[in-house]
C-alpha atoms as a PDB file:
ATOM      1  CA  UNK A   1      85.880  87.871  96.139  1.00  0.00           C
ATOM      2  CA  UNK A   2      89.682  87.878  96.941  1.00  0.00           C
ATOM      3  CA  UNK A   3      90.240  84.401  95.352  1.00  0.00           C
ATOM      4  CA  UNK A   4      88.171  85.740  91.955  1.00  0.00           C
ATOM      5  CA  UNK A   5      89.734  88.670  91.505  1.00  0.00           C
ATOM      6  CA  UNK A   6      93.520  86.843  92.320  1.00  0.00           C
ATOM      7  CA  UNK A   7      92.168  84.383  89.291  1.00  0.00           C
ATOM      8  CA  UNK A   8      92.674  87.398  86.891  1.00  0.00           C
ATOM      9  CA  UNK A   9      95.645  88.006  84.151  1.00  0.00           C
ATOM     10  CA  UNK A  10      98.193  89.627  86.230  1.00  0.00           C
ATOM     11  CA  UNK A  11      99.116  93.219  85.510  1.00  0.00           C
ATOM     12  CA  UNK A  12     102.742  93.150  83.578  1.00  0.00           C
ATOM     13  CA  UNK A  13     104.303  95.975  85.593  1.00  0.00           C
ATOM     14  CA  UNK A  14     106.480  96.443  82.699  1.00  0.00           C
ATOM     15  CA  UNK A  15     106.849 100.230  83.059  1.00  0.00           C
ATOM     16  CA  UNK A  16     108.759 101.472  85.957  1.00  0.00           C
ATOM     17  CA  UNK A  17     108.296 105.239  84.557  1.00  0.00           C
ATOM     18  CA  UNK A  18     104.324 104.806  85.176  1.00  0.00           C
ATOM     19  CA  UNK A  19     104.937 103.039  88.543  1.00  0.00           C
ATOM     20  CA  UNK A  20     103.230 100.361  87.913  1.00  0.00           C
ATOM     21  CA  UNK A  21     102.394  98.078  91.009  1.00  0.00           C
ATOM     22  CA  UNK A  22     100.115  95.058  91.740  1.00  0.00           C
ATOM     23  CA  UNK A  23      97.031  95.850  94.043  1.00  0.00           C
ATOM     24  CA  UNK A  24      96.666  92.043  94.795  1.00  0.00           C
ATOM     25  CA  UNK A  25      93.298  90.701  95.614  1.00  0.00           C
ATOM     26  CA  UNK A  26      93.145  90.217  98.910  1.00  0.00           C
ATOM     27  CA  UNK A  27      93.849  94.406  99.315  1.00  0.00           C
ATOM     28  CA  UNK A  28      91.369  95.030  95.980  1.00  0.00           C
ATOM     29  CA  UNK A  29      88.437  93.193  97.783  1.00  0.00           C
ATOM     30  CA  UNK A  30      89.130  94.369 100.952  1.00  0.00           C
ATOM     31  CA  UNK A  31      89.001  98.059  99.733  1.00  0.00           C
ATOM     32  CA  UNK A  32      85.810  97.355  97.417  1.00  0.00           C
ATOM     33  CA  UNK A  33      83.973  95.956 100.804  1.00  0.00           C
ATOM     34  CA  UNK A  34      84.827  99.262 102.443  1.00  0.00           C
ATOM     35  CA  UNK A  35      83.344 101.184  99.147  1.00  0.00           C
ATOM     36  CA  UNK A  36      80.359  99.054  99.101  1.00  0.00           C
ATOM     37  CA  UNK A  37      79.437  99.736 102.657  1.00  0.00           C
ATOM     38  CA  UNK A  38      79.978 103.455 102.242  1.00  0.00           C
ATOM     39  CA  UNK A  39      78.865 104.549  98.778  1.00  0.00           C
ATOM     40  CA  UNK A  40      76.808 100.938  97.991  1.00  0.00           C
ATOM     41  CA  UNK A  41      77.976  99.817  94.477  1.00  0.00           C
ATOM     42  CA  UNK A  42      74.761  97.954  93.448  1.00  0.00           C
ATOM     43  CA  UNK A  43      73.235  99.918  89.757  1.00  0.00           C
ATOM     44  CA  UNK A  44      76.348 102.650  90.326  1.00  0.00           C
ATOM     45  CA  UNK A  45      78.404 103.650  87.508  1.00  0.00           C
ATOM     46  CA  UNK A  46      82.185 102.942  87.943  1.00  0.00           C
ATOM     47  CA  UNK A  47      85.111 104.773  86.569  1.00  0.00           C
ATOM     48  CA  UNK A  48      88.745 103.336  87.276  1.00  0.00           C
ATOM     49  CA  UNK A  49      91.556 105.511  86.673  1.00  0.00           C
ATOM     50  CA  UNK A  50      95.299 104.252  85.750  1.00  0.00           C
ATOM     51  CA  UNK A  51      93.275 100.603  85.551  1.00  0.00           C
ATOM     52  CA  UNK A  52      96.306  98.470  85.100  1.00  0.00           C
ATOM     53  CA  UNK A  53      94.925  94.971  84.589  1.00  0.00           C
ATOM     54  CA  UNK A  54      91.194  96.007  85.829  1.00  0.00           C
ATOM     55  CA  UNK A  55      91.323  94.476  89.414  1.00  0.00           C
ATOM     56  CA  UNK A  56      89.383  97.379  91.006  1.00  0.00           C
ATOM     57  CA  UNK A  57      87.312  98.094  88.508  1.00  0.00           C
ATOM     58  CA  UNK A  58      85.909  94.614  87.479  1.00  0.00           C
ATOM     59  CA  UNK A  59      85.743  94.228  91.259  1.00  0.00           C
ATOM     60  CA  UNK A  60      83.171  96.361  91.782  1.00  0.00           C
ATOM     61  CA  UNK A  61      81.254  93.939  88.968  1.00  0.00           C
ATOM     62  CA  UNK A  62      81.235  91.794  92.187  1.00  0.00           C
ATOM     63  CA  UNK A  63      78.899  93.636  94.111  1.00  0.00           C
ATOM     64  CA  UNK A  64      76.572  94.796  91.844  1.00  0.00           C
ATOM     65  CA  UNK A  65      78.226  98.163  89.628  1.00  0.00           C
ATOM     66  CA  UNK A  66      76.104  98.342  86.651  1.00  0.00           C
ATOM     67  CA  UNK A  67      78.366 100.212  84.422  1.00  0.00           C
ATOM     68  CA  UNK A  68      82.578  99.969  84.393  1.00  0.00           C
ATOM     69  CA  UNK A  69      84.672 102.009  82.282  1.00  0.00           C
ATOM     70  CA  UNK A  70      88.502 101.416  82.508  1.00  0.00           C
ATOM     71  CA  UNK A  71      91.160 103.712  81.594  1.00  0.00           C
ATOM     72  CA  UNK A  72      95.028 102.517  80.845  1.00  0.00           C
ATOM     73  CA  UNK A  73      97.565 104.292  79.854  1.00  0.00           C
ATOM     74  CA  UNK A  74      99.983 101.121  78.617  1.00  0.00           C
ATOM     75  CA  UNK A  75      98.824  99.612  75.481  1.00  0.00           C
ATOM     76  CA  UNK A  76      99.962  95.601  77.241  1.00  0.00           C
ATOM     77  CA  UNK A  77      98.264  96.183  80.640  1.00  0.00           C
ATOM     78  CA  UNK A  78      95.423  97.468  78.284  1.00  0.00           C
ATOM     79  CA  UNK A  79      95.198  94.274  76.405  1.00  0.00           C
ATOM     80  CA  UNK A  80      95.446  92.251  80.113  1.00  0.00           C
ATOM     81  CA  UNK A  81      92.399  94.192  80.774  1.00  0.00           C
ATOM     82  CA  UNK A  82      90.229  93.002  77.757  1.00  0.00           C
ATOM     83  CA  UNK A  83      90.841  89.965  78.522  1.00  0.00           C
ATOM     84  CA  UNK A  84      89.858  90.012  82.030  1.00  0.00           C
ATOM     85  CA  UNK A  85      87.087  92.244  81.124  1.00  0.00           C
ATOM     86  CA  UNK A  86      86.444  88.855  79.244  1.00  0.00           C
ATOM     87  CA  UNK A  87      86.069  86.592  82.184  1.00  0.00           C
ATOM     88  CA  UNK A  88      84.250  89.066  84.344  1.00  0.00           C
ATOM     89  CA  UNK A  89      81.790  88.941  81.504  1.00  0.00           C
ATOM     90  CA  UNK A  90      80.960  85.304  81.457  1.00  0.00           C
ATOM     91  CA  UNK A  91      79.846  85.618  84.871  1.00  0.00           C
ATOM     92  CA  UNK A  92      78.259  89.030  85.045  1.00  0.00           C
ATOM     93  CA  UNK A  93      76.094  91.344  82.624  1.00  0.00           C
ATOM     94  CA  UNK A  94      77.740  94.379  83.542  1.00  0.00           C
ATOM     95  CA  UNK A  95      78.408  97.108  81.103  1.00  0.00           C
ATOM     96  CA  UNK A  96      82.269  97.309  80.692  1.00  0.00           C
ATOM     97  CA  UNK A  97      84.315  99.187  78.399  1.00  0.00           C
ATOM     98  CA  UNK A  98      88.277  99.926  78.451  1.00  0.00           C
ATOM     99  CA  UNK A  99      90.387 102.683  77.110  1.00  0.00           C
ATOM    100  CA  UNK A 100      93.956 102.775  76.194  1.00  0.00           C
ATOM    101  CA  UNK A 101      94.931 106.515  77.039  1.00  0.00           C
ATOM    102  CA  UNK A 102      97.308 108.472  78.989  1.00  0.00           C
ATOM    103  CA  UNK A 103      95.468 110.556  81.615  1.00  0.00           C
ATOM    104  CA  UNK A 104      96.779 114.487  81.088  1.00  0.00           C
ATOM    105  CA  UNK A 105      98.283 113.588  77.716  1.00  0.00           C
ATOM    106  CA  UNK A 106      95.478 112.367  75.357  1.00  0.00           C
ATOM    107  CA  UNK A 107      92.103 113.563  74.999  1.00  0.00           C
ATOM    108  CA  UNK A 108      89.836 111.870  76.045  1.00  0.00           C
ATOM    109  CA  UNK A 109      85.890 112.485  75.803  1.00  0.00           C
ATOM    110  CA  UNK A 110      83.478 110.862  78.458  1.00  0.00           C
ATOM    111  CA  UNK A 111      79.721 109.986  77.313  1.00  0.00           C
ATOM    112  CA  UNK A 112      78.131 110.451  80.628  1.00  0.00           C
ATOM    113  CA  UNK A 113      78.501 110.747  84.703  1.00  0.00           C
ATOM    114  CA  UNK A 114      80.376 108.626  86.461  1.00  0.00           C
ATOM    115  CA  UNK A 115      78.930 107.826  89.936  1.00  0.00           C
ATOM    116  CA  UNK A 116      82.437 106.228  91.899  1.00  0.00           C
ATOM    117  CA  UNK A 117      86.009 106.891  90.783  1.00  0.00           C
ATOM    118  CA  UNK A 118      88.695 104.620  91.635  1.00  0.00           C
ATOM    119  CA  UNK A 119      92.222 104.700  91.096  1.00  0.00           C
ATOM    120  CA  UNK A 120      95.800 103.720  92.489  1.00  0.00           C
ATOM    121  CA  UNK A 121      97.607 106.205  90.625  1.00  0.00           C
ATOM    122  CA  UNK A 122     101.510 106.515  90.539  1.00  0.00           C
ATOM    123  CA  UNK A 123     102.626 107.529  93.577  1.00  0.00           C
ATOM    124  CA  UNK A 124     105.772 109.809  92.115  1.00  0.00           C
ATOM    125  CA  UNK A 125     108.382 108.359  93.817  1.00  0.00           C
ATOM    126  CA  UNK A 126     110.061 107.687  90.053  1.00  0.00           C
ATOM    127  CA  UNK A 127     108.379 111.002  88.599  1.00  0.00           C
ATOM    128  CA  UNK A 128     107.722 113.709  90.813  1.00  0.00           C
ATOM    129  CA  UNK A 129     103.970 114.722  90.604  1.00  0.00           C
ATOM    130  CA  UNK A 130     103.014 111.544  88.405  1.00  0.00           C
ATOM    131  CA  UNK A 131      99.577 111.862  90.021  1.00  0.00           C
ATOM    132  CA  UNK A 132      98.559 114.745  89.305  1.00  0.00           C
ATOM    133  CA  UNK A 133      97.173 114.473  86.011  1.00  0.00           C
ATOM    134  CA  UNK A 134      94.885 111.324  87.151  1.00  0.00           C
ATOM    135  CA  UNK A 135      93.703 113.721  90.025  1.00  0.00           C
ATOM    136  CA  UNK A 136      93.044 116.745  88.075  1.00  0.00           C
ATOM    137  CA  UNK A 137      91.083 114.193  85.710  1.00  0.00           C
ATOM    138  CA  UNK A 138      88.658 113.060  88.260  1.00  0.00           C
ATOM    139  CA  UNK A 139      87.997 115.907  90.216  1.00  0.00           C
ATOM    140  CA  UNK A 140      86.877 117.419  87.288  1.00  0.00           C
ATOM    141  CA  UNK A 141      84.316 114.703  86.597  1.00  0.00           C
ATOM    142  CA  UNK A 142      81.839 115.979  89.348  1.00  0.00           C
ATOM    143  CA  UNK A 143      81.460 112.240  90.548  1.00  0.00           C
ATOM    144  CA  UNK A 144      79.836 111.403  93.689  1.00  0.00           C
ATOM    145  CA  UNK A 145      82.796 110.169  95.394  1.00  0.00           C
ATOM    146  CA  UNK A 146      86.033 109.575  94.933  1.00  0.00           C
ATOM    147  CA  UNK A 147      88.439 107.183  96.042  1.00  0.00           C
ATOM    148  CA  UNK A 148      92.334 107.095  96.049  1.00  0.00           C
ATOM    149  CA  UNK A 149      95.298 104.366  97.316  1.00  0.00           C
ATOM    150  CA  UNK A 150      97.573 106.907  97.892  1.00  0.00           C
ATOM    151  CA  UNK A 151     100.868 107.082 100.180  1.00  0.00           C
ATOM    152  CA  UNK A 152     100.209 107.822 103.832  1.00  0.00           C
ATOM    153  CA  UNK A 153     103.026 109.711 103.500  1.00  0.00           C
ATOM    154  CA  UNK A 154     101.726 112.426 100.381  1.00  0.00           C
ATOM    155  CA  UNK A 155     100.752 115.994 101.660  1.00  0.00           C
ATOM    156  CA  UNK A 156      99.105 117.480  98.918  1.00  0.00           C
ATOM    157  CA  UNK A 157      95.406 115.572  98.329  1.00  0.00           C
ATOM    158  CA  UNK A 158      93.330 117.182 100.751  1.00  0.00           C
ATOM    159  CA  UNK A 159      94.291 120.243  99.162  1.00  0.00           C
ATOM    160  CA  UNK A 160      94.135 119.785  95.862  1.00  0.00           C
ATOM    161  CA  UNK A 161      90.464 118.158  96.459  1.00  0.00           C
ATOM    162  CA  UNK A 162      89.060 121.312  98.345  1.00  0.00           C
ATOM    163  CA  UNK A 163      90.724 123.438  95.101  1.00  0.00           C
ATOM    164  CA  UNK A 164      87.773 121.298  92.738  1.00  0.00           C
ATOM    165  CA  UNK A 165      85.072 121.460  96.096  1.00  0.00           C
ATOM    166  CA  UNK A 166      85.351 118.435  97.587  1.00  0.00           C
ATOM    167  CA  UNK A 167      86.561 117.045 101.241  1.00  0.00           C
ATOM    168  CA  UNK A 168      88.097 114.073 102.484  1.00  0.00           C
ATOM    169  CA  UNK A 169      88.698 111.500 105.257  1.00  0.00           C
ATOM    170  CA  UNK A 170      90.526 108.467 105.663  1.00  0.00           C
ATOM    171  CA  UNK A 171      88.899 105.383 105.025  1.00  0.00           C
ATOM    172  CA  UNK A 172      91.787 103.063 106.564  1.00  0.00           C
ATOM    173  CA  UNK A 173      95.523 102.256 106.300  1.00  0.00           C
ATOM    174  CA  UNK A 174      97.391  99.437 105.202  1.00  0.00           C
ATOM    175  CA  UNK A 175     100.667  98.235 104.460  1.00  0.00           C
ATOM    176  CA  UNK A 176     101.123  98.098 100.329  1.00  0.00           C
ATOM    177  CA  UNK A 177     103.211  95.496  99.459  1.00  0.00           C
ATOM    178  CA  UNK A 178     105.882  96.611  96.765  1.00  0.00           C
ATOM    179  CA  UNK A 179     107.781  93.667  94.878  1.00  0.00           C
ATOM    180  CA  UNK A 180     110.935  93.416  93.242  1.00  0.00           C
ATOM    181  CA  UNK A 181     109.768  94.211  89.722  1.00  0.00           C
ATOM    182  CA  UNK A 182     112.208  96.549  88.157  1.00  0.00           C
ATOM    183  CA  UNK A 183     115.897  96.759  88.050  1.00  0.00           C
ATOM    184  CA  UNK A 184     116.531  99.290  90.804  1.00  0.00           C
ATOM    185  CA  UNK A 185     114.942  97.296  93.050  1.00  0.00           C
ATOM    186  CA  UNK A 186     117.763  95.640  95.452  1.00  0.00           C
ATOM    187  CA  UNK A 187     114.748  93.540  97.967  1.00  0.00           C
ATOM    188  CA  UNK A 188     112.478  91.320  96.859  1.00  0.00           C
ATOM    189  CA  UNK A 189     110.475  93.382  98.436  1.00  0.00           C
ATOM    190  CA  UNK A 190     109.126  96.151 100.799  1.00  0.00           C
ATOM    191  CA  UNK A 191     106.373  97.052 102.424  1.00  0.00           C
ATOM    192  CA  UNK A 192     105.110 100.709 102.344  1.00  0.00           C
ATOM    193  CA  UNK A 193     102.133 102.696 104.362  1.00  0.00           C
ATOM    194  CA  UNK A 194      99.360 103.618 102.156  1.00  0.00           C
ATOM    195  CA  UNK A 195      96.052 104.992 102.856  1.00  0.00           C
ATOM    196  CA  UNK A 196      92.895 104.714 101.246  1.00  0.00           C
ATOM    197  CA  UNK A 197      90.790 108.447 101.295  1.00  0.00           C
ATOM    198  CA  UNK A 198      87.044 108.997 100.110  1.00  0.00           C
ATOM    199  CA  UNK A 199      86.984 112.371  98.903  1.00  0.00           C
ATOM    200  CA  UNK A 200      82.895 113.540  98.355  1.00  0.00           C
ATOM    201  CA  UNK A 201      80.685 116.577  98.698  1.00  0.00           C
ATOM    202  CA  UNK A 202      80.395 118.924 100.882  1.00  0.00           C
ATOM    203  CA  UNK A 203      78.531 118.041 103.860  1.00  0.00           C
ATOM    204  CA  UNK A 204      78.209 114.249 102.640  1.00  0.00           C
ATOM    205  CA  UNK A 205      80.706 112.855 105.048  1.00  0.00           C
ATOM    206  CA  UNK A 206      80.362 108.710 106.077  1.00  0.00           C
ATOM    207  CA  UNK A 207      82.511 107.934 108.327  1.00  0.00           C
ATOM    208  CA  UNK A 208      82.453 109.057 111.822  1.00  0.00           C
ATOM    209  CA  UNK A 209      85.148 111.265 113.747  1.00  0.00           C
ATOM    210  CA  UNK A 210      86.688 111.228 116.303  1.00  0.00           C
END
């Protein structure tokens, strides 16, 4: 699934203001495994927040989602999307629609339930807070679980889930690779610590403690 989902349009990253970052496909698949085995994706309903070029979302087309709605905020990476919505399509019968919208800013109206969120949203190291409004969004969506690529090093998303009733725990960590895309950038590129968190339900908890 890794070497499908590198085979799509790349995202542009043209907008440094909406942080835009690759999640390349080795990190996409290996996060949509770890969904699978937790929440099963086969007949679920899939909405992917802050989509970029759709890697996540059409991923989940890969192991069985039967319904895939992306939202994008910029109007390129939208168009990236279609057209990988496109490919995903010749191989798949998967329901999968796309909007161009900015989360917090635009109103947008949802036709039914979503079962799985995912998103990657901006981290706010450009604009402080930047997530928020993708957060707010989806915990407001009453969806069975949740799931954010988030900074190991944020503080604030355990609270702000329990504020909408939901928990959370750590599904893993990884190292987020960050390339030179924009013109403060000085490295090629750095690495950064990110972790992945499932936020659900009270009292539906999958992954064992400690």
């Amino acid at each position: 699934m890794a070497i499908e989902l590198s085979k799509l349009e790349p995202h542009p990253c043209n907008s440094a203001e909406l942080e835009q970052y690759v999640t390349e496909g080795d990190l996409a698949a290996f996060w949509l495994l770890a969904i699978d085995q937790l929440d099963d994706l086969r007949h679920k309903s899939v909405l992917d927040l802050g989509s970029g070029n759709g890697v996540l979302g059409l991923g989940t087309a890969y192991l069985g989602a039967s319904e895939i709605l992306l939202i994008e905020a910029d109007p390129i990476a939208h168009e990236v999307s279609k057209n990988n919505i496109a490919k995903v399509n010749e191989k798949f019968e998967t329901k999968i629609n796309s909007i161009n919208a900015m989360i917090g800013i635009d109103e947008i109206e949802l036709t039914r339930k979503y079962d799985i969120i995912i998103m990657n949203p901006p981290w706010g190291f450009q604009t402080e807070k930047a997530d928020r409004p993708l957060l707010e969004f989806s915990f407001k969506l009453d969806a069975d679980s949740i799931y954010v690529l988030h900074s190991a090093k944020e503080k604030h998303l355990q609270a702000m889930a329990k504020d909408f009733g939901y928990e959370g725990e750590i599904v893993f960590e990884t190292n987020f690779r960050l390339p030179a895309k924009y013109s403060h950038h000085v490295k090629k590129s750095t690495m950064t610590d990110a972790r992945c968190w499932r936020f659900h339900k009270t009292g539906d908890n999958k992954i064992m403690s400690d």
